[in-house]
PDB file of N, CA and C in Angstrom:
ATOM      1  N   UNK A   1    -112.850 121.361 -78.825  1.00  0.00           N
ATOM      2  CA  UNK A   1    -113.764 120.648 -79.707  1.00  0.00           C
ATOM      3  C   UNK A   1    -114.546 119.574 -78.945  1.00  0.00           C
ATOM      4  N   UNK A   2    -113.994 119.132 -78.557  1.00  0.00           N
ATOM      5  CA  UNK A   2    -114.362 117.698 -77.290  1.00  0.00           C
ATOM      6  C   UNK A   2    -115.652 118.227 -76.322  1.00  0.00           C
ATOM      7  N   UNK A   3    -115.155 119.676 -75.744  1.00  0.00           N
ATOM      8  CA  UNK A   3    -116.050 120.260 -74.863  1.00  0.00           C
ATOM      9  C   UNK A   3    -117.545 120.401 -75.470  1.00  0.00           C
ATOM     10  N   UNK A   4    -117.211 121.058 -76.650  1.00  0.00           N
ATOM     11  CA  UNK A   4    -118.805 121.553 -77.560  1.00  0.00           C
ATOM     12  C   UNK A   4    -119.669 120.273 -77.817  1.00  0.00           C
ATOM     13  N   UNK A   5    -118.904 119.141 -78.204  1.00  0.00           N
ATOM     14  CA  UNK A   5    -119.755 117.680 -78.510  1.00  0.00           C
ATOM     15  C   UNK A   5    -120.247 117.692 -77.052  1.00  0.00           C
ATOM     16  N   UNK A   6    -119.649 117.709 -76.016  1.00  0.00           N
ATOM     17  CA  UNK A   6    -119.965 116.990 -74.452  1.00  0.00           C
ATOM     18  C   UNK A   6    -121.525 118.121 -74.559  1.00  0.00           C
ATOM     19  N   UNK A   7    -121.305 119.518 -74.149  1.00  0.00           N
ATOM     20  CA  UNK A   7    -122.255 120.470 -74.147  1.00  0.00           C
ATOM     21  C   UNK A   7    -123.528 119.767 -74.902  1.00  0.00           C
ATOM     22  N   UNK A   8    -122.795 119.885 -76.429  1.00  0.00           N
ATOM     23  CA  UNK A   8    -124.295 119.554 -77.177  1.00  0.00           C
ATOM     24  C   UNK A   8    -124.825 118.437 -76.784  1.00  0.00           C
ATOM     25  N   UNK A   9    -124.208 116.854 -76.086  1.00  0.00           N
ATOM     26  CA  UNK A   9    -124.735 115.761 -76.081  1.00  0.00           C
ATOM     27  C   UNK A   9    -125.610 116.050 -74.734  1.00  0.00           C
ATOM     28  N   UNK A  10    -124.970 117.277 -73.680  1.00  0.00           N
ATOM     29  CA  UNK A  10    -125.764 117.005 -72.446  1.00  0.00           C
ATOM     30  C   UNK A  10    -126.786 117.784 -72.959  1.00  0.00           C
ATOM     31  N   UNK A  11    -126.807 118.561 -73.853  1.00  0.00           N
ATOM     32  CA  UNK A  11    -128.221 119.527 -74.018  1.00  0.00           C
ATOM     33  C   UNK A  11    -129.140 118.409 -74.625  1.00  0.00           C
ATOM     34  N   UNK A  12    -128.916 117.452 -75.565  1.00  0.00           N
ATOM     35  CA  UNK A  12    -129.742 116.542 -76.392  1.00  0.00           C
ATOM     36  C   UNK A  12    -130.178 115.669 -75.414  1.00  0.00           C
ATOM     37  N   UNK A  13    -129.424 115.404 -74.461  1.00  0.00           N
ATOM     38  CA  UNK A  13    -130.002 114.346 -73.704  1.00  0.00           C
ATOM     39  C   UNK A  13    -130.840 114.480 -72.437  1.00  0.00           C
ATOM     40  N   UNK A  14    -130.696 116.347 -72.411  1.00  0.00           N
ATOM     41  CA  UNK A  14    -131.645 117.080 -71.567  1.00  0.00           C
ATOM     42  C   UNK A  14    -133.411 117.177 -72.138  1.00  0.00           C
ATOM     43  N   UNK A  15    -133.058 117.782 -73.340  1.00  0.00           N
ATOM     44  CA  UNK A  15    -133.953 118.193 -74.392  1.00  0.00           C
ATOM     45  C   UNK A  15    -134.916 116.235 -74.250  1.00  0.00           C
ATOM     46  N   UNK A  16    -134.579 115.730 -74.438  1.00  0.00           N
ATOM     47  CA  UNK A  16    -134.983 114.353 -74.607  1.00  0.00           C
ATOM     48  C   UNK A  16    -135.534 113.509 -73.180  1.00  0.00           C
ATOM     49  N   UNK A  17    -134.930 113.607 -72.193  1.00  0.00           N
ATOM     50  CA  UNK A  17    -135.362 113.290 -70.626  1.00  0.00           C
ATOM     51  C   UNK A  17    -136.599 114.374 -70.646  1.00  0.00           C
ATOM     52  N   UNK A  18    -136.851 115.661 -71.022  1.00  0.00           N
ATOM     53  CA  UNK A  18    -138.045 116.640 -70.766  1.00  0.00           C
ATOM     54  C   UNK A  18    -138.856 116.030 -71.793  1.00  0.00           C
ATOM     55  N   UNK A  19    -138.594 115.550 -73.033  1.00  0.00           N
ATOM     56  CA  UNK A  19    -139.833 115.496 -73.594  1.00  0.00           C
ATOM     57  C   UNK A  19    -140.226 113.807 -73.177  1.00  0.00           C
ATOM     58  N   UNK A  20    -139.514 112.690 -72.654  1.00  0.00           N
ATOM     59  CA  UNK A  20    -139.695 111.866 -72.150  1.00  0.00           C
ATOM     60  C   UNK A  20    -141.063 111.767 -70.870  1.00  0.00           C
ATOM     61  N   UNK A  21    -140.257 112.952 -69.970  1.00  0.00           N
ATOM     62  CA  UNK A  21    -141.593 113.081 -68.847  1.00  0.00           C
ATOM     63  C   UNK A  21    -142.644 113.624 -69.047  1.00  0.00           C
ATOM     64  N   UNK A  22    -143.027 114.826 -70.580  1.00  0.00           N
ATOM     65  CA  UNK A  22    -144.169 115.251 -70.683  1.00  0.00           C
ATOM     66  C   UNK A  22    -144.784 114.278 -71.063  1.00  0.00           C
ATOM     67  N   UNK A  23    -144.456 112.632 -71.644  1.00  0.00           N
ATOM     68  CA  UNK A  23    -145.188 111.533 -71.755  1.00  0.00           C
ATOM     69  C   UNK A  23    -146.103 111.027 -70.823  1.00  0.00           C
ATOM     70  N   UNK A  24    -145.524 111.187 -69.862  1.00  0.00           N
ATOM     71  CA  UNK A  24    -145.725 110.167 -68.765  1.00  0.00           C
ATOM     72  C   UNK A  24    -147.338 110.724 -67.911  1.00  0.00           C
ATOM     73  N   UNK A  25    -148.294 109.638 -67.731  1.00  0.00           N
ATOM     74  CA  UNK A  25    -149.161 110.325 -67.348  1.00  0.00           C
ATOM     75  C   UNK A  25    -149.126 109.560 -66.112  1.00  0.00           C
ATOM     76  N   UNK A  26    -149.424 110.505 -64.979  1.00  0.00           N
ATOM     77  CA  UNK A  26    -149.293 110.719 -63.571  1.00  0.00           C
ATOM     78  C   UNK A  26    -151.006 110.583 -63.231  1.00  0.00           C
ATOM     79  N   UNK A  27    -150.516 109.544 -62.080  1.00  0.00           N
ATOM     80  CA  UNK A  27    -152.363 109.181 -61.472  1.00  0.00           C
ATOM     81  C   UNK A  27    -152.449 110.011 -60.745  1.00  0.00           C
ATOM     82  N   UNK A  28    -153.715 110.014 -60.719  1.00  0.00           N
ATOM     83  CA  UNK A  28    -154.495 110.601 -59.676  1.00  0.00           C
ATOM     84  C   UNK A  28    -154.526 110.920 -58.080  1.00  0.00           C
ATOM     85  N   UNK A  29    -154.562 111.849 -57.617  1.00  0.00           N
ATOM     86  CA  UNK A  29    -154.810 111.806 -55.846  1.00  0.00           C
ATOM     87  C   UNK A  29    -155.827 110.133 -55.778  1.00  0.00           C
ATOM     88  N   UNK A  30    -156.189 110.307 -56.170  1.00  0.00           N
ATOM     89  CA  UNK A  30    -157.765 109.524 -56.068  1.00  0.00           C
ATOM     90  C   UNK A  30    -157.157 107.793 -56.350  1.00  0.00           C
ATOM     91  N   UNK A  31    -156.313 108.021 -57.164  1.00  0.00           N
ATOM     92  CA  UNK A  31    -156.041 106.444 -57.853  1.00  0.00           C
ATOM     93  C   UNK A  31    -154.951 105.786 -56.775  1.00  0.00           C
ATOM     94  N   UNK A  32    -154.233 106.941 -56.616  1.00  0.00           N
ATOM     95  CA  UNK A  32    -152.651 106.935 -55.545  1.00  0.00           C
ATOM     96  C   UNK A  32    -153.531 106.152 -54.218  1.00  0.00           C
ATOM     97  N   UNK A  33    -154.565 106.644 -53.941  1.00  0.00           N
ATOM     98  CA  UNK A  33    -155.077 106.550 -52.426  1.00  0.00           C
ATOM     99  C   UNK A  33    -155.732 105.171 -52.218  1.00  0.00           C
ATOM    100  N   UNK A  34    -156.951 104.950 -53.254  1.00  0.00           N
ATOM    101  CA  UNK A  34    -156.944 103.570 -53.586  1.00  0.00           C
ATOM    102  C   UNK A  34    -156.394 102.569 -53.762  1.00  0.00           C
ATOM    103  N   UNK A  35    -155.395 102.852 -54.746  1.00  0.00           N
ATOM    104  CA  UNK A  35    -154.123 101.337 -54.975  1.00  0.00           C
ATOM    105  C   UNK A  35    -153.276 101.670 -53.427  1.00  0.00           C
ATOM    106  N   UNK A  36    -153.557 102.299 -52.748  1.00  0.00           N
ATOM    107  CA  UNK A  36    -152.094 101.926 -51.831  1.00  0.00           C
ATOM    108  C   UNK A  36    -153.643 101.319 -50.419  1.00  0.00           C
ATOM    109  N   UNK A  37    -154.680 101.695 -50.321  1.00  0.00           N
ATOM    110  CA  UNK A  37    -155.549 100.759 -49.096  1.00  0.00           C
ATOM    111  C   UNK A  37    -155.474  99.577 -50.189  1.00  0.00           C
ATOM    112  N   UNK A  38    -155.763  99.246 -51.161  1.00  0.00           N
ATOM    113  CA  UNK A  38    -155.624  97.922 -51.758  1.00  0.00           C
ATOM    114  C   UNK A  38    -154.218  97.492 -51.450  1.00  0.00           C
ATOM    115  N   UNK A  39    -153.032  97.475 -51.195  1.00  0.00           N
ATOM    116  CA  UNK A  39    -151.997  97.443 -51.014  1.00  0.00           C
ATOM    117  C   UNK A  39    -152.121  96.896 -49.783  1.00  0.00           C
ATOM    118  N   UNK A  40    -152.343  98.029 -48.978  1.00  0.00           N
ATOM    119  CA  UNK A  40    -152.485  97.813 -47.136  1.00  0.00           C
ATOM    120  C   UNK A  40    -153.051  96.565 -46.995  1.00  0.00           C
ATOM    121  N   UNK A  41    -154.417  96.467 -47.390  1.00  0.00           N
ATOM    122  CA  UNK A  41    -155.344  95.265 -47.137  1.00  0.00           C
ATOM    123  C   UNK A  41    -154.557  93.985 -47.571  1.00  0.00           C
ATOM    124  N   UNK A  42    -154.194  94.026 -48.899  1.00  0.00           N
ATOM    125  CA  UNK A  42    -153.723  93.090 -49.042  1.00  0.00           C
ATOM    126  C   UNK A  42    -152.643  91.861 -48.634  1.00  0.00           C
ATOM    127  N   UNK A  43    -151.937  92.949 -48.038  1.00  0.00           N
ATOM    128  CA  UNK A  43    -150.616  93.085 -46.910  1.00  0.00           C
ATOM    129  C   UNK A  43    -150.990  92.292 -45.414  1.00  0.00           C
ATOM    130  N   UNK A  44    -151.848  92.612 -45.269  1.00  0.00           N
ATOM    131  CA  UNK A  44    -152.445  92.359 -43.966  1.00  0.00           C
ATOM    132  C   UNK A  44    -152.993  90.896 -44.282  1.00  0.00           C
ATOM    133  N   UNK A  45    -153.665  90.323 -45.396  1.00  0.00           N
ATOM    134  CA  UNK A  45    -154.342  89.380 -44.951  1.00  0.00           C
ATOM    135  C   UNK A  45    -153.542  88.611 -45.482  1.00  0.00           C
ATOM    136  N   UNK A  46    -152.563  88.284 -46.458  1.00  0.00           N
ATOM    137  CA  UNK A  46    -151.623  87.753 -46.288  1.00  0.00           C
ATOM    138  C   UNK A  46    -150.320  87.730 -45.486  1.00  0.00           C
ATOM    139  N   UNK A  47    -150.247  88.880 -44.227  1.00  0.00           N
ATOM    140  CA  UNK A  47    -149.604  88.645 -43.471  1.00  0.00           C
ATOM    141  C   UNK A  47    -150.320  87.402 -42.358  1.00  0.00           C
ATOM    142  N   UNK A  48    -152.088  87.955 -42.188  1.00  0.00           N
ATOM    143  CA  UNK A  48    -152.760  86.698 -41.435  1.00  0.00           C
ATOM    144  C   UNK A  48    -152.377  85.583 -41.943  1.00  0.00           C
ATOM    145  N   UNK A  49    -152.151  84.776 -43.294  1.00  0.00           N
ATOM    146  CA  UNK A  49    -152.157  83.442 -44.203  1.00  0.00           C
ATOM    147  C   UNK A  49    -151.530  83.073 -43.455  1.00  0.00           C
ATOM    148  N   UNK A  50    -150.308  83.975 -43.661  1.00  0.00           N
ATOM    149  CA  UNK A  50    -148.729  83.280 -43.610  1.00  0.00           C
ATOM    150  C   UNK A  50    -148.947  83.033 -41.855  1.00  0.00           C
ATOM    151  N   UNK A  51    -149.048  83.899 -41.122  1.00  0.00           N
ATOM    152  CA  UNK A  51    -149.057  83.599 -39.454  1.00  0.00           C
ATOM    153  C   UNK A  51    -149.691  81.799 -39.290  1.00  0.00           C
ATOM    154  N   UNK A  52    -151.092  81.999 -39.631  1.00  0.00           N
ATOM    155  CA  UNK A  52    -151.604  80.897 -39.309  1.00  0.00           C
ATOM    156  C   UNK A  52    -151.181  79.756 -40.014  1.00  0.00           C
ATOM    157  N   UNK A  53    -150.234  79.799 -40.947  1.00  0.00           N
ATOM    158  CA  UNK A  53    -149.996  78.789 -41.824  1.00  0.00           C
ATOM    159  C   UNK A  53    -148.360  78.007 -41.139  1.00  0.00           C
ATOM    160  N   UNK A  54    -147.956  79.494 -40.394  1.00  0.00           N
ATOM    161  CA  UNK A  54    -146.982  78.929 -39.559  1.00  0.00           C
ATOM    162  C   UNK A  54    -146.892  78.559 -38.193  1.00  0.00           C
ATOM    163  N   UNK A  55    -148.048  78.845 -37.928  1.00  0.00           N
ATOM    164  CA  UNK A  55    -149.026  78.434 -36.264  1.00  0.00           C
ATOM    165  C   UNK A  55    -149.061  76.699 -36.744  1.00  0.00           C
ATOM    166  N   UNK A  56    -149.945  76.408 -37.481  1.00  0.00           N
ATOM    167  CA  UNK A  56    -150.859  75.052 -38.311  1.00  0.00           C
ATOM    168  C   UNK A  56    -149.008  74.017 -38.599  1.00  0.00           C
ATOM    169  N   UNK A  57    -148.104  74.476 -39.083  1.00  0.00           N
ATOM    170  CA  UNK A  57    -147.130  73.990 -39.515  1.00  0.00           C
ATOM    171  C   UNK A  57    -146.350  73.144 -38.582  1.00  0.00           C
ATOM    172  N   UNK A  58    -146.268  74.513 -37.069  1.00  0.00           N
ATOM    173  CA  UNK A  58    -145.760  74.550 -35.702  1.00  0.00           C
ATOM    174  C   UNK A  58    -146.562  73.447 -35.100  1.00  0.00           C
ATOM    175  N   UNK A  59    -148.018  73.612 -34.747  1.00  0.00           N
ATOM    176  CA  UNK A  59    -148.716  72.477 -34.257  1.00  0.00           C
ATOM    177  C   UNK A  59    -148.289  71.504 -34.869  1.00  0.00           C
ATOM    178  N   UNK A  60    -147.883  70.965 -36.181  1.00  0.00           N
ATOM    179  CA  UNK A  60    -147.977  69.620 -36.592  1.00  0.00           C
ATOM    180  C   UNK A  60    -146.769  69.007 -36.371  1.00  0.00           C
ATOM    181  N   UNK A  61    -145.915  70.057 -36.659  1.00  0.00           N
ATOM    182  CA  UNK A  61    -144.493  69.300 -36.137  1.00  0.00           C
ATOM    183  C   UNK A  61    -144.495  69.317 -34.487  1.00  0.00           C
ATOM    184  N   UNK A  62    -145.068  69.864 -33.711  1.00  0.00           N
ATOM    185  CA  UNK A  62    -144.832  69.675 -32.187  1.00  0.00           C
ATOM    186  C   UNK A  62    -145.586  67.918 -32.142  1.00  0.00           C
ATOM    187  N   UNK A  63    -146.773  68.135 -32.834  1.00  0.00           N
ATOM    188  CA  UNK A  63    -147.210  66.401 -32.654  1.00  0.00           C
ATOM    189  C   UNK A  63    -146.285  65.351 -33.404  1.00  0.00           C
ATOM    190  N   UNK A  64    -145.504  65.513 -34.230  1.00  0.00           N
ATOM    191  CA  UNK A  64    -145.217  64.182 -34.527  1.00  0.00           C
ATOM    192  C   UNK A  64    -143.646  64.235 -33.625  1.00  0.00           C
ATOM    193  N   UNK A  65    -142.937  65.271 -33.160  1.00  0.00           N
ATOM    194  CA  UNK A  65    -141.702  65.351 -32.389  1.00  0.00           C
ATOM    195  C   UNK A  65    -142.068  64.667 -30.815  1.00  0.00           C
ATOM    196  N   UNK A  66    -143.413  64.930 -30.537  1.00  0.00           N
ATOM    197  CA  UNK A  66    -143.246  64.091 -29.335  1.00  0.00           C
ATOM    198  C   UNK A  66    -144.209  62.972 -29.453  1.00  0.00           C
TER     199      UNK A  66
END
């Protein structure tokens, strides 16, 4: 008896994960490619911020240490 509930709950919860993903709408080649160079770029020039912000930080504490 135990077994048939388990069966039926994994079939319901199969049945339900499939109609879950026919929801889901999936971007584009086109959208994928865009948001990820927006990504890149973005990456990059806040990797520049942060460098020079810890260059600028470095200089100031070397002047007041000596």
């Amino acid at each position: 008896m135990a077994e048939a509930k388990k069966k039926s709950g994994f079939k319901n919860w199969w049945t339900g994960l499939k109609a879950e993903f026919s929801k889901i709408i999936w971007p584009t080649k086109k959208s994928v490619i865009r948001q990820t160079i927006v990504v890149v770029i973005v990456t990059v020039i806040l990797g520049v911020l942060i460098g020079l912000l810890d260059q600028l930080i470095q200089f100031g504490l070397d002047n007041i240490i000596k």
